[in-house]
C-alpha atoms as a PDB file:
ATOM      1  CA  UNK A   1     -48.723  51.082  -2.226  1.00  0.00           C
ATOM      2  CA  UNK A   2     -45.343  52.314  -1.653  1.00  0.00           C
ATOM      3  CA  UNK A   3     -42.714  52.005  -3.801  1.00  0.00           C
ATOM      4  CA  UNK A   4     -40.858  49.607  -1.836  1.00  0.00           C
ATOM      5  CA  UNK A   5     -44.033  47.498  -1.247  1.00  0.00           C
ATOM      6  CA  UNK A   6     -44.206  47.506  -5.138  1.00  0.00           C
ATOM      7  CA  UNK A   7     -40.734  46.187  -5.833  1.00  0.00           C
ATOM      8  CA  UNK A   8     -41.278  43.667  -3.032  1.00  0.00           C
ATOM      9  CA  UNK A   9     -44.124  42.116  -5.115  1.00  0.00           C
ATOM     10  CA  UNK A  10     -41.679  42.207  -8.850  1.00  0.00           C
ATOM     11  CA  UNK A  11     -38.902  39.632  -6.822  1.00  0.00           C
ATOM     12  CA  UNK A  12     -38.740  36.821  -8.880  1.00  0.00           C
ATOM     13  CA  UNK A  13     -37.110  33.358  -7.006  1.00  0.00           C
ATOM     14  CA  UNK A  14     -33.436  34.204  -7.644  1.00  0.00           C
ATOM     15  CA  UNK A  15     -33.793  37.527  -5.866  1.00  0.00           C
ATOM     16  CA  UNK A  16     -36.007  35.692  -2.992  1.00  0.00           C
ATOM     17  CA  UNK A  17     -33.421  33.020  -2.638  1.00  0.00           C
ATOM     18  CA  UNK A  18     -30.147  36.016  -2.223  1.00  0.00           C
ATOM     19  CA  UNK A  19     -32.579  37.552   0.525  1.00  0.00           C
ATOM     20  CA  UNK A  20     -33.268  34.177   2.686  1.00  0.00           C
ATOM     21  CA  UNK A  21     -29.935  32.392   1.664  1.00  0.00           C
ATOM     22  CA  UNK A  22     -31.216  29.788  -0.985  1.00  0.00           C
ATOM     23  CA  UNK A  23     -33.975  28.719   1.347  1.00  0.00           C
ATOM     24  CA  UNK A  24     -36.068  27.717  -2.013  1.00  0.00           C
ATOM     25  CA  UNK A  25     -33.400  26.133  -4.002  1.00  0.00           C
ATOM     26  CA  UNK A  26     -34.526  22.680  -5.294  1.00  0.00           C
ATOM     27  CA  UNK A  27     -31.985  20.457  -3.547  1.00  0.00           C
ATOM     28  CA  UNK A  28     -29.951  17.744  -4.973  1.00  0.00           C
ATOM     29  CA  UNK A  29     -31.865  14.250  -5.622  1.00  0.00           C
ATOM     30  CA  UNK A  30     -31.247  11.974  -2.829  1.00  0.00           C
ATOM     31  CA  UNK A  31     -31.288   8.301  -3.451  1.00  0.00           C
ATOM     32  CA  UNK A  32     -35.302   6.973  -1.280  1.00  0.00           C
ATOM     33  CA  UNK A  33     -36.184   9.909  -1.407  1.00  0.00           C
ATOM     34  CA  UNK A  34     -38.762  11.991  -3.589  1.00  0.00           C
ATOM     35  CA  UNK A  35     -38.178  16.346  -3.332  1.00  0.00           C
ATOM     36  CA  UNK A  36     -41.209  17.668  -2.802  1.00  0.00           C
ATOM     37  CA  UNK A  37     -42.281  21.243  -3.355  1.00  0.00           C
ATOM     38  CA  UNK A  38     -44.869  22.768  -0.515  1.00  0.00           C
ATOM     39  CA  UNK A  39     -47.598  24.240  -1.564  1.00  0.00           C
ATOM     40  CA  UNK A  40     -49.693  27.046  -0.029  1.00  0.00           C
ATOM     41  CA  UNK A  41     -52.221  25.690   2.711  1.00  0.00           C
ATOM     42  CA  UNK A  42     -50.090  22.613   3.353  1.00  0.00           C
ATOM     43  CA  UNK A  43     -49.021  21.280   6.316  1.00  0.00           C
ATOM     44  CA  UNK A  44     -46.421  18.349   7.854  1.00  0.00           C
ATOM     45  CA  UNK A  45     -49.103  16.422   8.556  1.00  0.00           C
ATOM     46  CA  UNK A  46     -51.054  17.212   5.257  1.00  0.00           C
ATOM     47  CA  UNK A  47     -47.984  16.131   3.656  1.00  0.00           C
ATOM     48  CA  UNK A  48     -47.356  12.750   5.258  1.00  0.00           C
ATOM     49  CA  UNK A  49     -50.801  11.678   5.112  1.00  0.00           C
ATOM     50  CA  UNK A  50     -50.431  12.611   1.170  1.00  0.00           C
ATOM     51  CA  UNK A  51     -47.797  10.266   0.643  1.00  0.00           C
ATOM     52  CA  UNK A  52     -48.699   7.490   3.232  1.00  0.00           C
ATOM     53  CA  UNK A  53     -46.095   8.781   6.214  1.00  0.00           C
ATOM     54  CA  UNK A  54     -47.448   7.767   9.562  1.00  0.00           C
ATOM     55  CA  UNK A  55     -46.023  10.825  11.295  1.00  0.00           C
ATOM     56  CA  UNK A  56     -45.146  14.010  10.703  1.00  0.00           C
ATOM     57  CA  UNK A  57     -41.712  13.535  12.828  1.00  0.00           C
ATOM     58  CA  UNK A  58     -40.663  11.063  10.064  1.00  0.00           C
ATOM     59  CA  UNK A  59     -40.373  14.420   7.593  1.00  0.00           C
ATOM     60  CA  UNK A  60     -38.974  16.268  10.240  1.00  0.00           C
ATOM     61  CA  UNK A  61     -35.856  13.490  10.633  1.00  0.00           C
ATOM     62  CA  UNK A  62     -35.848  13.515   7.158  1.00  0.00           C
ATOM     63  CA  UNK A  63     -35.602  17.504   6.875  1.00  0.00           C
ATOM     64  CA  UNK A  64     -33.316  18.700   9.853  1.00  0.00           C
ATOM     65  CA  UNK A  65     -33.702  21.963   8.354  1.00  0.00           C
ATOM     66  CA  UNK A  66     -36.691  22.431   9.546  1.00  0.00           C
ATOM     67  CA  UNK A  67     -36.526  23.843  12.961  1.00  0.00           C
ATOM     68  CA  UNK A  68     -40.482  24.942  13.754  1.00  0.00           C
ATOM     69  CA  UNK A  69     -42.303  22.678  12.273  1.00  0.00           C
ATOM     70  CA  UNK A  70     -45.368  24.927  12.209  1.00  0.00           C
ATOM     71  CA  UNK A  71     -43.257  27.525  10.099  1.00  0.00           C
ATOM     72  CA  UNK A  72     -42.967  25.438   6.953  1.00  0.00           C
ATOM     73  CA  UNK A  73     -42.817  28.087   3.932  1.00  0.00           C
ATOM     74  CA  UNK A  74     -44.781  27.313   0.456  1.00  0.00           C
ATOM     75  CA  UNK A  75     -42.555  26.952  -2.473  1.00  0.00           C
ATOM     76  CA  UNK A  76     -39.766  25.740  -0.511  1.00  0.00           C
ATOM     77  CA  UNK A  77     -38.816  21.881  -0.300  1.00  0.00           C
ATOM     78  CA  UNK A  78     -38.702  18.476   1.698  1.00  0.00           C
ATOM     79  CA  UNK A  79     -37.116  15.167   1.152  1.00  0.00           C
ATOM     80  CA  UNK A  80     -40.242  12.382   1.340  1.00  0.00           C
ATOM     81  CA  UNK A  81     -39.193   8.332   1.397  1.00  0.00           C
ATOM     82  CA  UNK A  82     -40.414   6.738  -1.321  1.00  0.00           C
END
């Protein structure tokens, strides 16, 4: 591996967050809503049948953020209604 490869893999989240500006910082607690962390393999509709959702759109109102909704990165988060 190359040396930049290898300092790629040593990034811990505060140096991931300055290079894709905060994407993965835990967002403030909104009141109905749960924050949920993604996890590797999920997927919108993974998610709302977890928690009972009958769409995926419903996450996607609830996350404008999200603009693909087949891009969804692990370790990042999503408001769910509780």
């Amino acid at each position: 591996m190359t040396e930049m490869n290898m300092n790629a893999l040593e990034l811990g989240l505060d140096e991931m967050n300055d290079i894709v500006g905060g994407a993965f910082r835990k967002p403030r607690a909104k009141k109905g809503f749960r924050i949920y962390q993604i996890k590797a393999h999920d997927t919108l509709i993974r998610i709302a049948n977890k928690f009972g959702i009958s769409s995926y759109k419903k996450i996607l109102k609830w996350n404008p953020k999200i603009t693909n909704p087949r891009l969804i990165r692990t370790g990042d988060y999503l408001y769910v209604r509780v």
